[in-house]
Protein backbone atom coordinates (compact mmCIF):
# COMPACT_ATOMS: atom_id res chain seq x y z
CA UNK A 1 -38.95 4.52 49.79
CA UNK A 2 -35.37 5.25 51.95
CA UNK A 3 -33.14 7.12 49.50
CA UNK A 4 -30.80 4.39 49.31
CA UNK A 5 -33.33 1.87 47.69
CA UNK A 6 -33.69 4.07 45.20
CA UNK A 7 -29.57 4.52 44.95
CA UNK A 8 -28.74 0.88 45.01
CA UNK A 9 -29.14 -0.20 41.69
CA UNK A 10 -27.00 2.95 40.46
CA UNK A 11 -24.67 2.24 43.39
CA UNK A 12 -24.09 -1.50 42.18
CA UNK A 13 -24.33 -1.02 38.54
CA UNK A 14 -21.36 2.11 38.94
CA UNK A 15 -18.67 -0.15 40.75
CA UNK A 16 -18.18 -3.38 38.07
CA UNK A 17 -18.30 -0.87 35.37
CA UNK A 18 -15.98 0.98 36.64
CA UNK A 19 -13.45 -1.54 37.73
CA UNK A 20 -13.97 -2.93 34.33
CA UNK A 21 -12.86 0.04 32.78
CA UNK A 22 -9.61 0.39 34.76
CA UNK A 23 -8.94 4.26 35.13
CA UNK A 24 -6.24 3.24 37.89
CA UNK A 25 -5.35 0.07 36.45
CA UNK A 26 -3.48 1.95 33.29
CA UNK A 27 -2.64 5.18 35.21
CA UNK A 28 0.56 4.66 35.30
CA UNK A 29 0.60 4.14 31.44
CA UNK A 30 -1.30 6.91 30.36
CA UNK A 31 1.38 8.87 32.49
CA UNK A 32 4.17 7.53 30.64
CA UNK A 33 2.94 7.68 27.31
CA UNK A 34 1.89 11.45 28.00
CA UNK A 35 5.11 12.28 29.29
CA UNK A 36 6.35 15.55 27.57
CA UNK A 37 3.20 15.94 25.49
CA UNK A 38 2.16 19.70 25.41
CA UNK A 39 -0.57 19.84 28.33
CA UNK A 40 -3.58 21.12 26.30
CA UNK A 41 -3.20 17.98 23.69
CA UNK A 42 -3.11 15.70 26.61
CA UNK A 43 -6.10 17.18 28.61
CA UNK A 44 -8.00 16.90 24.73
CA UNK A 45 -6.87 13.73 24.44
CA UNK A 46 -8.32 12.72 27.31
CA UNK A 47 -11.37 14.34 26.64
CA UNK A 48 -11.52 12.34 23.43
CA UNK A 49 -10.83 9.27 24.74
CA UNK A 50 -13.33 9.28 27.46
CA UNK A 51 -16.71 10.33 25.15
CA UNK A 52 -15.45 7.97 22.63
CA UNK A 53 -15.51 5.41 25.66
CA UNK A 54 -18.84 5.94 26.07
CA UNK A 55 -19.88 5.98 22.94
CA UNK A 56 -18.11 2.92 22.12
CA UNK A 57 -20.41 1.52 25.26
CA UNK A 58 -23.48 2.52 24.34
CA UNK A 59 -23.17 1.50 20.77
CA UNK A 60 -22.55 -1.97 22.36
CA UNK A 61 -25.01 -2.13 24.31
CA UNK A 62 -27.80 -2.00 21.75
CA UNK A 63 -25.84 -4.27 19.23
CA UNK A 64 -24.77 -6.53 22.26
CA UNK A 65 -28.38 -7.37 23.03
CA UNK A 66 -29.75 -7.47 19.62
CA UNK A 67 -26.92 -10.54 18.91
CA UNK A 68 -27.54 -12.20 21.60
CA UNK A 69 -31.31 -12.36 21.03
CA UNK A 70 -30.56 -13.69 17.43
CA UNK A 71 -28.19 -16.04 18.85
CA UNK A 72 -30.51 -17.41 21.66
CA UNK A 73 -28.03 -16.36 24.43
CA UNK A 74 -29.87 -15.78 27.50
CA UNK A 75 -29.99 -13.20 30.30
CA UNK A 76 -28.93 -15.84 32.44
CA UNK A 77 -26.81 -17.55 30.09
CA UNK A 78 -24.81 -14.08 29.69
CA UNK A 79 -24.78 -13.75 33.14
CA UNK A 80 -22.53 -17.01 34.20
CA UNK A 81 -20.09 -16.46 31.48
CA UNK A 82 -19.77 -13.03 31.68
CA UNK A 83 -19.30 -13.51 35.62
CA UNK A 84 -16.89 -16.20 34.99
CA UNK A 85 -14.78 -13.93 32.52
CA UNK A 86 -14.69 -11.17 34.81
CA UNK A 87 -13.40 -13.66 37.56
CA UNK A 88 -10.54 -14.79 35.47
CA UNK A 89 -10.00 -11.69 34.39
CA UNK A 90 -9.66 -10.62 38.45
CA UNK A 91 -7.65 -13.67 38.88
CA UNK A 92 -5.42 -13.23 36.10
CA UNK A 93 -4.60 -9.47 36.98
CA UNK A 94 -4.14 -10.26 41.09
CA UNK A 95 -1.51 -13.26 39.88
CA UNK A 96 0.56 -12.19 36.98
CA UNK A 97 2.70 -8.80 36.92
CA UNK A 98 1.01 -6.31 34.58
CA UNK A 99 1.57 -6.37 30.69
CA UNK A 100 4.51 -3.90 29.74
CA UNK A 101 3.17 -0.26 28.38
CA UNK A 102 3.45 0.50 24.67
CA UNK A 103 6.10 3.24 24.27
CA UNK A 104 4.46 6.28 23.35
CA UNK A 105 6.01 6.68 20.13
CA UNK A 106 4.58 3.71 19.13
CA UNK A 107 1.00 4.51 19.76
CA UNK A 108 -1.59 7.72 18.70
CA UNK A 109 -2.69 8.09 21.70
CA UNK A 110 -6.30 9.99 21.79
CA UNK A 111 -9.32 7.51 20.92
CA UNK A 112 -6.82 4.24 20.39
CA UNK A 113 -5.65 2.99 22.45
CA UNK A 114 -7.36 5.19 25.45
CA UNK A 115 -11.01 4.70 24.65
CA UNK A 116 -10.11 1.17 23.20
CA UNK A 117 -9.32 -1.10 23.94
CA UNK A 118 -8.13 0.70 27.51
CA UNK A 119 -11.47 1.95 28.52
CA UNK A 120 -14.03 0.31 26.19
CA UNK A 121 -11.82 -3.20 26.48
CA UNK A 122 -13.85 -6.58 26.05
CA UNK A 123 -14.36 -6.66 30.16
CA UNK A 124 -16.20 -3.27 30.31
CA UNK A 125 -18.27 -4.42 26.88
CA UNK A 126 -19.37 -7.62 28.30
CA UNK A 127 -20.46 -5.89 32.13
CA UNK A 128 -22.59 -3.25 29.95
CA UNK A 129 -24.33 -6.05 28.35
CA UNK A 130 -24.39 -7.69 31.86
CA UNK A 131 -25.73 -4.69 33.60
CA UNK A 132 -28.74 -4.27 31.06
CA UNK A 133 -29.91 -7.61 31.92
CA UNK A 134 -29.35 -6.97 35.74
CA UNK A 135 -30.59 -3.42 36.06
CA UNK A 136 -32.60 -2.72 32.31
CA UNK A 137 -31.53 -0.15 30.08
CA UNK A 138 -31.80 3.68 32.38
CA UNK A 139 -29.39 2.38 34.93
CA UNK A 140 -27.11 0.79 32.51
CA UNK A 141 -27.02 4.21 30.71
CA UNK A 142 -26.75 6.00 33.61
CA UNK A 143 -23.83 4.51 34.88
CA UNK A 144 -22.22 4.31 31.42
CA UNK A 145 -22.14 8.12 31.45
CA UNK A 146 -21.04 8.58 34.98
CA UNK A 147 -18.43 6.01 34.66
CA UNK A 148 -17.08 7.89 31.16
CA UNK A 149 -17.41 11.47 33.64
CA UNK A 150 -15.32 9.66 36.04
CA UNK A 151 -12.69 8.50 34.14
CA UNK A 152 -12.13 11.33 32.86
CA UNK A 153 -11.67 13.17 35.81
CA UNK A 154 -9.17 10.95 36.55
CA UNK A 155 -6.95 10.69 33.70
CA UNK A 156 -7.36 14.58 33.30
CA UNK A 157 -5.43 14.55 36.85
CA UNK A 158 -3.49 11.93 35.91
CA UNK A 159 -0.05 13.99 36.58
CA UNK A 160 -1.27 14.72 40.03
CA UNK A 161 -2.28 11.58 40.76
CA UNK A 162 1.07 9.88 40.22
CA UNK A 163 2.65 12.23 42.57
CA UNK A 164 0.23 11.28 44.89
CA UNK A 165 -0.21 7.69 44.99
CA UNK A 166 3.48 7.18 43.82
CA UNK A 167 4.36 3.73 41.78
CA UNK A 168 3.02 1.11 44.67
CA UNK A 169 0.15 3.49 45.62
CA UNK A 170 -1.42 3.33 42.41
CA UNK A 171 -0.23 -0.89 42.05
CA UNK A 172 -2.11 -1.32 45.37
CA UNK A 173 -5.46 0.62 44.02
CA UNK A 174 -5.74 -1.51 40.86
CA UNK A 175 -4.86 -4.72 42.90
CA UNK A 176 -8.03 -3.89 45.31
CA UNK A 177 -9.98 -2.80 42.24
CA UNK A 178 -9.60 -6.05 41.22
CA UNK A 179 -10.30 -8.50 44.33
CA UNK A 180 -13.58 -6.35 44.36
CA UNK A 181 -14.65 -6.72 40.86
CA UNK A 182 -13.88 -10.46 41.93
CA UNK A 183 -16.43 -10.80 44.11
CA UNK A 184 -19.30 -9.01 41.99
CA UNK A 185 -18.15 -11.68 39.56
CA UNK A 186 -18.93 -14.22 41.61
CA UNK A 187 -22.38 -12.69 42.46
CA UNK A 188 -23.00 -12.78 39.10
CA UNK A 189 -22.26 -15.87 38.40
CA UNK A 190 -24.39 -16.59 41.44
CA UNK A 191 -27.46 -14.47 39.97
CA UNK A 192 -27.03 -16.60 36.77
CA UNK A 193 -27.24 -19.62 38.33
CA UNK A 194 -30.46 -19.43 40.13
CA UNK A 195 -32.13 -18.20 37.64
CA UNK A 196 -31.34 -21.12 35.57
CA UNK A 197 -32.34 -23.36 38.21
């Protein structure tokens, strides 16, 4: 079997999950609520908030399932609306200018709000659940952790990345984050639909 058979599923299962969670979506955020904040308590912070993340996730996505299974919510079912909040999320994000950040005084800032509802928000619940029924449970995990890894690689170099990207660097990241996590949407959504047919 070619190598990237075998890589697919992980490769497709990685990308909504990680739009969902939006590392790059609240980077400039996290940099302004970290602002001035003695460098090892930010870099544990963001160790905090990215294992909480996951377990936040993973907790999820064993309850998720078990409620709808007691609710009679279908894989497919889960599918079409899940696509179809993604999409307005997408839509919603790519339209409207982006929700004001909390000042930092007003906010702990470890495991709320980073892990939640930043990370582990509603969108990046509802793709977990999504994923299981698209990929079963190893990939779902699998990407779970990577995703969590990921993030917080990223919000670990968070300073660095600012200077890099600038402001409209980092706008124009999220904004293509989100016309692709569009389009899985809609191939969810798509997936849903035939198998109710």
């Amino acid at each position: 079997m070619p190598i990237y058979a075998i890589l697919r599923p992980y490769i497709l299962s990685f990308i909504p999950l990680f739009i969902a969670m939006g590392s790059f979506d609240f980077l400039p955020m996290v940099l302004a609520m970290t602002r001035g904040m003695d460098e090892a308590k930010r870099k544990k912070a963001m160790r905090e908030g990215a294992a909480a993340a996951g377990l936040i996730l993973v907790t999820f996505l064993f309850i998720g399932k078990a409620v709808f299974l007691v609710l009679g919510v279908t894989d497919s079912d889960f599918l079409v609306a899940g696509g179809l909040l993604l999409l307005v999320l997408s839509i919603k994000a790519l339209l409207l200018d982006p929700d004001k950040p909390l000042p930092a005084a007003a906010l702990e800032f470890g495991i709320v709000p980073l892990a939640t509802p930043l990370l582990a928000g509603p969108a990046a619940m509802a793709t977990t659940v999504i994923l299981l029924s698209s990929y079963g449970l190893l990939v779902t995990l699998a990407s779970i952790l990577l995703n969590c890894l990921v993030s917080w690689m990223i919000l670990d170099q968070s300073p660095r990345l600012g200077r890099f990207f600038g402001e409209r660097g980092t706008q124009a990241l999220s904004k293509l984050s989100y016309i692709l996590l569009a389009s899985i949407a809609v191939m969810m959504i798509r997936h849903g639909v035939q198998m109710l047919l």
